[in-house]
Protein backbone atom coordinates (compact mmCIF):
# COMPACT_ATOMS: atom_id res chain seq x y z
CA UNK A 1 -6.36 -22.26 -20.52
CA UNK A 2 -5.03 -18.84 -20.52
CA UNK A 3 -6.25 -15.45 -18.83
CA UNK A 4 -5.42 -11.90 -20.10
CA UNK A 5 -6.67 -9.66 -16.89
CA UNK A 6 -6.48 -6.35 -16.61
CA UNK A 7 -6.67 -3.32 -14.19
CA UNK A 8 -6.70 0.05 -13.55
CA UNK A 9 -8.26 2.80 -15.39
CA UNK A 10 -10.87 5.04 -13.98
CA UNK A 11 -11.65 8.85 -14.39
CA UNK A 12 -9.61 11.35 -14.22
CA UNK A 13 -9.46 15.28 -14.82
CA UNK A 14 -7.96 16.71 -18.09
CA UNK A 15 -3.64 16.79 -18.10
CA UNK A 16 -3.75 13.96 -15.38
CA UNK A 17 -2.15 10.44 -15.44
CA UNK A 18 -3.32 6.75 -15.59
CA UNK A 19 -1.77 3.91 -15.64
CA UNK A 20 -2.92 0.28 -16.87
CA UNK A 21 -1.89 -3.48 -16.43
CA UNK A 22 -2.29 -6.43 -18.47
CA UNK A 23 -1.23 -9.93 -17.33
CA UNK A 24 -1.08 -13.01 -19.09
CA UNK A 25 -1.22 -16.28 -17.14
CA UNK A 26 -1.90 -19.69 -18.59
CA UNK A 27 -0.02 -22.75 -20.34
CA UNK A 28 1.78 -20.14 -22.26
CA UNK A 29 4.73 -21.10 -24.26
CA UNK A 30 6.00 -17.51 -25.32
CA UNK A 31 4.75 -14.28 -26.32
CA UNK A 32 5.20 -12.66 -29.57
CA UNK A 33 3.25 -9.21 -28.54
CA UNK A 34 0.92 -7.72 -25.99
CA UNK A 35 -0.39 -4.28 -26.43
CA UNK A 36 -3.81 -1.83 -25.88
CA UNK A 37 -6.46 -0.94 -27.97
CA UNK A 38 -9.44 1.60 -27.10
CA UNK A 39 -12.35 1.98 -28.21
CA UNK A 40 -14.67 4.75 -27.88
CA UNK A 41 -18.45 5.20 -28.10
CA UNK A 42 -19.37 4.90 -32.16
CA UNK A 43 -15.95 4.76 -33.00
CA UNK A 44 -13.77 1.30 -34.17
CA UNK A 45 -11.14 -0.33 -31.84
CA UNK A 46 -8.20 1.01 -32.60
CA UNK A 47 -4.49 0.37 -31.75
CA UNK A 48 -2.66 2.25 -28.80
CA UNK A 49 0.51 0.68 -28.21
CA UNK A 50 1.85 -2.20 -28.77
CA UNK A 51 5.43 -4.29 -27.10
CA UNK A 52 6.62 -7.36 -28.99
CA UNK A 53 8.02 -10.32 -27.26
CA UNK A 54 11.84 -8.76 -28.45
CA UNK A 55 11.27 -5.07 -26.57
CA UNK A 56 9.84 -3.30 -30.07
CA UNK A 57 7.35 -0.77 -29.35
CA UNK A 58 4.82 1.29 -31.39
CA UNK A 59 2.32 3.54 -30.88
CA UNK A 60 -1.17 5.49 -32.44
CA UNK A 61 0.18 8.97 -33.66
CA UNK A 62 -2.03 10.25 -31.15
CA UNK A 63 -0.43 9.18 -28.01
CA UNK A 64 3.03 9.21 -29.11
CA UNK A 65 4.77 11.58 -26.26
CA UNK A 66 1.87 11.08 -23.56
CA UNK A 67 1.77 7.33 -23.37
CA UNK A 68 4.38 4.19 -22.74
CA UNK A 69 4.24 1.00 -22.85
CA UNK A 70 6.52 -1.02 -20.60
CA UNK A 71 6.79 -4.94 -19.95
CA UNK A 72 7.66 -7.33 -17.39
CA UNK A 73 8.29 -10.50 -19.06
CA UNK A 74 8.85 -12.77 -16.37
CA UNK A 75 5.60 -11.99 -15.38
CA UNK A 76 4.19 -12.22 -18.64
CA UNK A 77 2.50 -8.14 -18.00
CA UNK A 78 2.38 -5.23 -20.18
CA UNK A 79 1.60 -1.97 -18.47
CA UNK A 80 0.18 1.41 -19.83
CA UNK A 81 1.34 4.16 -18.60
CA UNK A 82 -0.62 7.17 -19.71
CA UNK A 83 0.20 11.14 -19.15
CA UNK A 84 -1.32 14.48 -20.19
CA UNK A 85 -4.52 12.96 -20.84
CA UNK A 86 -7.55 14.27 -22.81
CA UNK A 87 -10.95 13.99 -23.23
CA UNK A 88 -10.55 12.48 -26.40
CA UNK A 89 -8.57 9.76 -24.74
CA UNK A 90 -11.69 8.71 -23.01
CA UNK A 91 -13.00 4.71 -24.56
CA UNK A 92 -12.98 1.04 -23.26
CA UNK A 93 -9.35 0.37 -22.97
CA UNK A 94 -8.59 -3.65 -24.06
CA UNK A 95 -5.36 -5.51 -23.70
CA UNK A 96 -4.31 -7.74 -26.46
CA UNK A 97 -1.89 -10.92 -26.26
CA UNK A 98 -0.69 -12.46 -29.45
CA UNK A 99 0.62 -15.66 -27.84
CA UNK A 100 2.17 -19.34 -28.55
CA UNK A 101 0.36 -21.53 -26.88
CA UNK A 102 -0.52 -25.18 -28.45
CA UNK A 103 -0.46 -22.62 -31.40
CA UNK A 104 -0.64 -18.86 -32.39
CA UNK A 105 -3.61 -17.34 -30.50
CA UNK A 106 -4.64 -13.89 -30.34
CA UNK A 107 -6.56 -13.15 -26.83
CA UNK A 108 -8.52 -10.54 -25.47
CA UNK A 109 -8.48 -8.91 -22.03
CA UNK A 110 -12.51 -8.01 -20.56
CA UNK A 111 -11.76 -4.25 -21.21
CA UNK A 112 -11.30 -1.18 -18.67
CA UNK A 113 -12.96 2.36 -19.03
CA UNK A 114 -10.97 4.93 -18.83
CA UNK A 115 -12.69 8.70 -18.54
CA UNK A 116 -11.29 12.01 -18.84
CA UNK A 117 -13.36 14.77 -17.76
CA UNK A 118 -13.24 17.57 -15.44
């Protein structure tokens, strides 16, 4: 059985910083990428960032500069770390695990809100 949990999030004001955690835990055999999606109210999930299992990273045009996304892959955990925010960053942030485990699954973390607002 595997377990993508995540934490962090919250509100904060305009131009302030978040940061989020991810971790994977389970009969995993190895990872080929973890990342974050959002998704806002009326809107699609989208892509954030995204960290495959050799370092690569990639991000939404719109968060390229504010946000990284850093591993720790003995601990099978991808973190967020997210600066200058805006209001338009404000969704349901959800962390993704594309994993090997008896095979190739793709799992879902329960989501975290994230609000910018003043």
């Amino acid at each position: 059985q595997v377990q993508v949990v995540e934490s962090g999030g919250g509100l904060v004001q305009p131009g302030g910083s978040l940061s989020l955690s991810c971790a994977a835990s389970g009969r995993i055999v190895s990872i080929y990428a973890m990342g974050w999606y959002r998704q806002a109210p009326g809107k699609q999930r989208e892509l954030v960032a995204r960290i495959t299992g050799t370092g690569s990273t990639n991000y939404a045009d719109s968060v390229k500069g504010r946000f990284t996304i850093s591993r720790d892959a003995a601990k099978n955990t991808v973190y967020l770390q997210m600066n200058s925010l805006k209001p338009e960053d404000t969704a349901v942030y959800y962390c993704n695990a594309d994993l090997q485990v008896t095979a190739r699954f793709t799992y879902w973390g329960q989501g975290t809100q994230v609000t910018i607002s003043s």
